[in-house]
Protein backbone atom coordinates (compact mmCIF):
# COMPACT_ATOMS: atom_id res chain seq x y z
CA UNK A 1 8.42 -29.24 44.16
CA UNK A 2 5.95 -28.74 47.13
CA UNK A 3 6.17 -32.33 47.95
CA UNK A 4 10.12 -31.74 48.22
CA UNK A 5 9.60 -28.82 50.91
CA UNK A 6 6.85 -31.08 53.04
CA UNK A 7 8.98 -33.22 53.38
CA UNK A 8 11.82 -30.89 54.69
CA UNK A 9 9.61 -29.15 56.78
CA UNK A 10 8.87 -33.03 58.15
CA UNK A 11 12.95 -33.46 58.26
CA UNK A 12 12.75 -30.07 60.79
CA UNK A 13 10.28 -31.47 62.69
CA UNK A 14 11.23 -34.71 63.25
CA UNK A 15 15.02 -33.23 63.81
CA UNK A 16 13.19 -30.91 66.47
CA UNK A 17 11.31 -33.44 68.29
CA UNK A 18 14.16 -35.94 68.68
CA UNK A 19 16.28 -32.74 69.86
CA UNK A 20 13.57 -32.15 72.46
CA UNK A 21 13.21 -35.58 73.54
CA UNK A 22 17.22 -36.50 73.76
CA UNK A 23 17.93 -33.17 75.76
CA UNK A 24 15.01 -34.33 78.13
CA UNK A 25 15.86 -35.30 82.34
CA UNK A 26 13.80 -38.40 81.64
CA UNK A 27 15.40 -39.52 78.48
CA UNK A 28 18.65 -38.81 79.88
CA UNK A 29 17.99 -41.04 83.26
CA UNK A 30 17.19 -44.13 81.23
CA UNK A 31 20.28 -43.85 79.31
CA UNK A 32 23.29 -45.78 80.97
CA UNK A 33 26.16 -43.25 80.56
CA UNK A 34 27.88 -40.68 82.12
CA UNK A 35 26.66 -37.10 81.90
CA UNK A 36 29.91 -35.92 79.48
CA UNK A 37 29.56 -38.91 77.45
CA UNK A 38 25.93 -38.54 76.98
CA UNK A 39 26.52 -34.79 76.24
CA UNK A 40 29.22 -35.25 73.70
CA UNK A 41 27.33 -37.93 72.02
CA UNK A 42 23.56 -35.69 71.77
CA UNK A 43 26.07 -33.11 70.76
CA UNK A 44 27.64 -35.12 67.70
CA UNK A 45 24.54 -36.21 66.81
CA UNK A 46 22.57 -32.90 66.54
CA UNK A 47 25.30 -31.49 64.72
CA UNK A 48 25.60 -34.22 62.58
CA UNK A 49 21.90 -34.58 61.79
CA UNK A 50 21.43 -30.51 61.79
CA UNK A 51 24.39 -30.59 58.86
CA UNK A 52 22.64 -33.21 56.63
CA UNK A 53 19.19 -31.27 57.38
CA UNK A 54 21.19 -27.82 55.60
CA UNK A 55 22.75 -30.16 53.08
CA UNK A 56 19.47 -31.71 51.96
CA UNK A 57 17.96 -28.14 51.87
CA UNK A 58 20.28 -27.04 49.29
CA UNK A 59 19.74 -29.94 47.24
CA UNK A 60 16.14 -28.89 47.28
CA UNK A 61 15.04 -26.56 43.97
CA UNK A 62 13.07 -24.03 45.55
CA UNK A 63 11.56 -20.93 43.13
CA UNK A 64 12.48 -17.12 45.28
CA UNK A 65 8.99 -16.47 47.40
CA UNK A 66 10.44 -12.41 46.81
CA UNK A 67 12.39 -10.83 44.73
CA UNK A 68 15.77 -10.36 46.09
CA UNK A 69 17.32 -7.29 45.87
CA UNK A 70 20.32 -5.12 47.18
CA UNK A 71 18.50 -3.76 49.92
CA UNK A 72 17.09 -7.75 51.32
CA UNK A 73 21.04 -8.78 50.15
CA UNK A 74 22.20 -5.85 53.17
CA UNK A 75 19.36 -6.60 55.79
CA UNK A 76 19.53 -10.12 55.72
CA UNK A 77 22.94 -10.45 56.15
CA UNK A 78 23.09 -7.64 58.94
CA UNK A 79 20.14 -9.49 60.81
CA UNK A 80 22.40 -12.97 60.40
CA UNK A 81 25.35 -11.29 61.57
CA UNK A 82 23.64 -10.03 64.79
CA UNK A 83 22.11 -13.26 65.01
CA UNK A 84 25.90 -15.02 64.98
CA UNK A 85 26.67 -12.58 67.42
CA UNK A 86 24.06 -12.85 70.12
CA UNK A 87 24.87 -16.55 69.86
CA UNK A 88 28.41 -16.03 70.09
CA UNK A 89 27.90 -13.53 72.99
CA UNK A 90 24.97 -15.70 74.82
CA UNK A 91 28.37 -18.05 74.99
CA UNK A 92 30.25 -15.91 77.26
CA UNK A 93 28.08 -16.92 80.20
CA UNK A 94 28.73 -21.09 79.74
CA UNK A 95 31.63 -23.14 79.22
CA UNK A 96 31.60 -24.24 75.32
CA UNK A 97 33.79 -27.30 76.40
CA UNK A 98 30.73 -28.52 78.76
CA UNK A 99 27.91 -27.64 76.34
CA UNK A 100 29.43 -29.80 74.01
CA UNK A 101 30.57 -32.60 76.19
CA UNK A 102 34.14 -32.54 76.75
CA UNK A 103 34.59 -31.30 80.11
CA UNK A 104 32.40 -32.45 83.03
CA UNK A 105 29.87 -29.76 84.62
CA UNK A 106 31.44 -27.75 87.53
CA UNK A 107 29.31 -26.31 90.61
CA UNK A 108 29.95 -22.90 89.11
CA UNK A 109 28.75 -24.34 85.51
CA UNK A 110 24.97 -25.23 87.78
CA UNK A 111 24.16 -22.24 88.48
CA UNK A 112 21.62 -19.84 87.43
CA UNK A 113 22.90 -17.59 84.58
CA UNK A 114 21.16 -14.25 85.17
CA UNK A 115 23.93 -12.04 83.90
CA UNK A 116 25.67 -10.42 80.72
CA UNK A 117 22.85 -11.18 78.01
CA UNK A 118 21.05 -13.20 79.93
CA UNK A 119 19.78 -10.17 81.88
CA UNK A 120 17.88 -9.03 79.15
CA UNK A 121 16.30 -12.20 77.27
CA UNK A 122 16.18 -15.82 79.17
CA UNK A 123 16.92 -17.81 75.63
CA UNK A 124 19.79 -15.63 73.73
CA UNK A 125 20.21 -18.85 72.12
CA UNK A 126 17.20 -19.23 70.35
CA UNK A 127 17.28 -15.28 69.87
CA UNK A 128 20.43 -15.70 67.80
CA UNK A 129 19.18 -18.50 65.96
CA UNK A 130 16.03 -16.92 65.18
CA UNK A 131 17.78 -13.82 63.92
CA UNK A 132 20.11 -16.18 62.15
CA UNK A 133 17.16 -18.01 59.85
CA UNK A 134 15.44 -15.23 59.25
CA UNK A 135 18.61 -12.97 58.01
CA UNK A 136 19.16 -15.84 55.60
CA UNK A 137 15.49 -15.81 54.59
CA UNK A 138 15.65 -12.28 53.77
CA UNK A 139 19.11 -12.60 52.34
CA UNK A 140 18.38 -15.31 49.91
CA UNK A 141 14.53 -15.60 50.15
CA UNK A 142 13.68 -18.93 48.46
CA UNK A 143 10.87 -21.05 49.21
CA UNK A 144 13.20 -23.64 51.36
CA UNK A 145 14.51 -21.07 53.74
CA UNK A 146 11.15 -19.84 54.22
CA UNK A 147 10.06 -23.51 54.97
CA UNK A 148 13.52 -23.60 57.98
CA UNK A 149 12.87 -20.38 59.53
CA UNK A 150 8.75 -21.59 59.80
CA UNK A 151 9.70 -24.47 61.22
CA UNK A 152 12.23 -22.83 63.19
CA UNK A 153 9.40 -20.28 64.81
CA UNK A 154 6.49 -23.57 64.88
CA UNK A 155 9.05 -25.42 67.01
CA UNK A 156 10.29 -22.45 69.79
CA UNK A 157 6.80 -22.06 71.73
CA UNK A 158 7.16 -26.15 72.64
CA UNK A 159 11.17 -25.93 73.02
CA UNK A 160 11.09 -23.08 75.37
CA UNK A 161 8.44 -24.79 77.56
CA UNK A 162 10.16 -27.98 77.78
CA UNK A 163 13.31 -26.12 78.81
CA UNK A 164 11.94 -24.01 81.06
CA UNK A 165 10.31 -26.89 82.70
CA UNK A 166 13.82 -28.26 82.87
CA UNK A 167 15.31 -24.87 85.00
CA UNK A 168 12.24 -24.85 86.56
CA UNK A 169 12.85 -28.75 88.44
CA UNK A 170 16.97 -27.18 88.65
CA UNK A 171 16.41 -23.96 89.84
CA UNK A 172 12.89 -23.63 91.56
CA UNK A 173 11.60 -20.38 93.10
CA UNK A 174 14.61 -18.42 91.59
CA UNK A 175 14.19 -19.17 88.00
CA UNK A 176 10.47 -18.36 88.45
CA UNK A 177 11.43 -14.92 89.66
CA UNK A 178 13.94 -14.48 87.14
CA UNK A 179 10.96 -15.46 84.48
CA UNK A 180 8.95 -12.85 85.66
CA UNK A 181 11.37 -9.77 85.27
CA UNK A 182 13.16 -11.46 81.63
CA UNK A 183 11.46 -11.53 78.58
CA UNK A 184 12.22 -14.96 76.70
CA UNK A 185 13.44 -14.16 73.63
CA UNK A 186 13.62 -10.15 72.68
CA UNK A 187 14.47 -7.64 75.79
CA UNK A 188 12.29 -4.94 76.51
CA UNK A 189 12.10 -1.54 74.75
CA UNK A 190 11.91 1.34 77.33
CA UNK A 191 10.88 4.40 75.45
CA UNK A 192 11.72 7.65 77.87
């Protein structure tokens, strides 16, 4: 059984590291095809590769790490829900028909998003998503969605760096201010 989940967490990894690597400038300027081509193909792929990671998950037999109850059945899937929608709001700012390759980039579509959600937390994204797994965790805490949401918070310290290093070439001095005054991934509490 542990064997089973090493080798998931390995299946997260390697899905996160070949994420990382096909979304990078460099790996995109040796690859011979147009931007919306290249984008709807990464985009099939993740997908694709991100639905057989879930499906081999399931097909895992993993023992509960807690004991669910009522209580982790309502928090988890409140914390998922908010997760779905920070994602689904995050969205608002970006065209979904560019992120996913069908329509090609417009000038408005390159510029800095500073606005909306994005002027509390830099990644919303990976906010969502992080609320997501661990909302699932909580709701059904076995041993393999423990394993996701760890791999999930191992990979976001190197995924956020290698994107920011990305806005950072894009954007220069005005990503670097908006870094300062944004927190990456949870907005900041003012207490009065």
């Amino acid at each position: 059984m542990l064997l089973n989940h090493l080798i998931f967490f390995g299946c997260w990894a390697l899905f996160y590291t070949i994420h990382s690597l096909l979304a990078s400038n460099g790996f995109k300027s040796k690859v011979a095809l147009k931007p919306t081509t290249y984008r709807l193909i990464y985009s099939l792929f993740s997908t694709l590769s991100f639905a057989f990671i879930l499906l081999l998950g399931a097909s895992i037999y993993s023992a509960f790490v807690l004991p669910p109850s009522p209580i982790t059945t309502y928090i988890g899937l409140m914390l998922a829900t908010f997760g779905l929608f920070v994602i689904k709001r995050s969205f608002r700012n970006y065209s979904l028909r560019v992120f996913l390759g069908l329509k090609k980039e417009s000038q408005s579509d390159q510029t800095l998003k500073k606005d909306k959600l994005q002027s509390k937390i830099r990644h919303p994204l990976y906010t969502g998503t992080i609320l997501l797994f661990l909302g699932y965790f909580i709701y059904n805490p076995l041993l393999v969605n423990l394993v996701s949401l760890v791999a999930l918070l191992a990979y976001l310290p190197f995924g956020i760096r290698l994107e920011e290093k990305k806005l950072i070439q894009q954007f220069g001095e005005e990503y670097l201010e908006y870094k300062k005054s944004t927190p990456a991934l949870f907005p900041k509490i003012k207490f009065s």
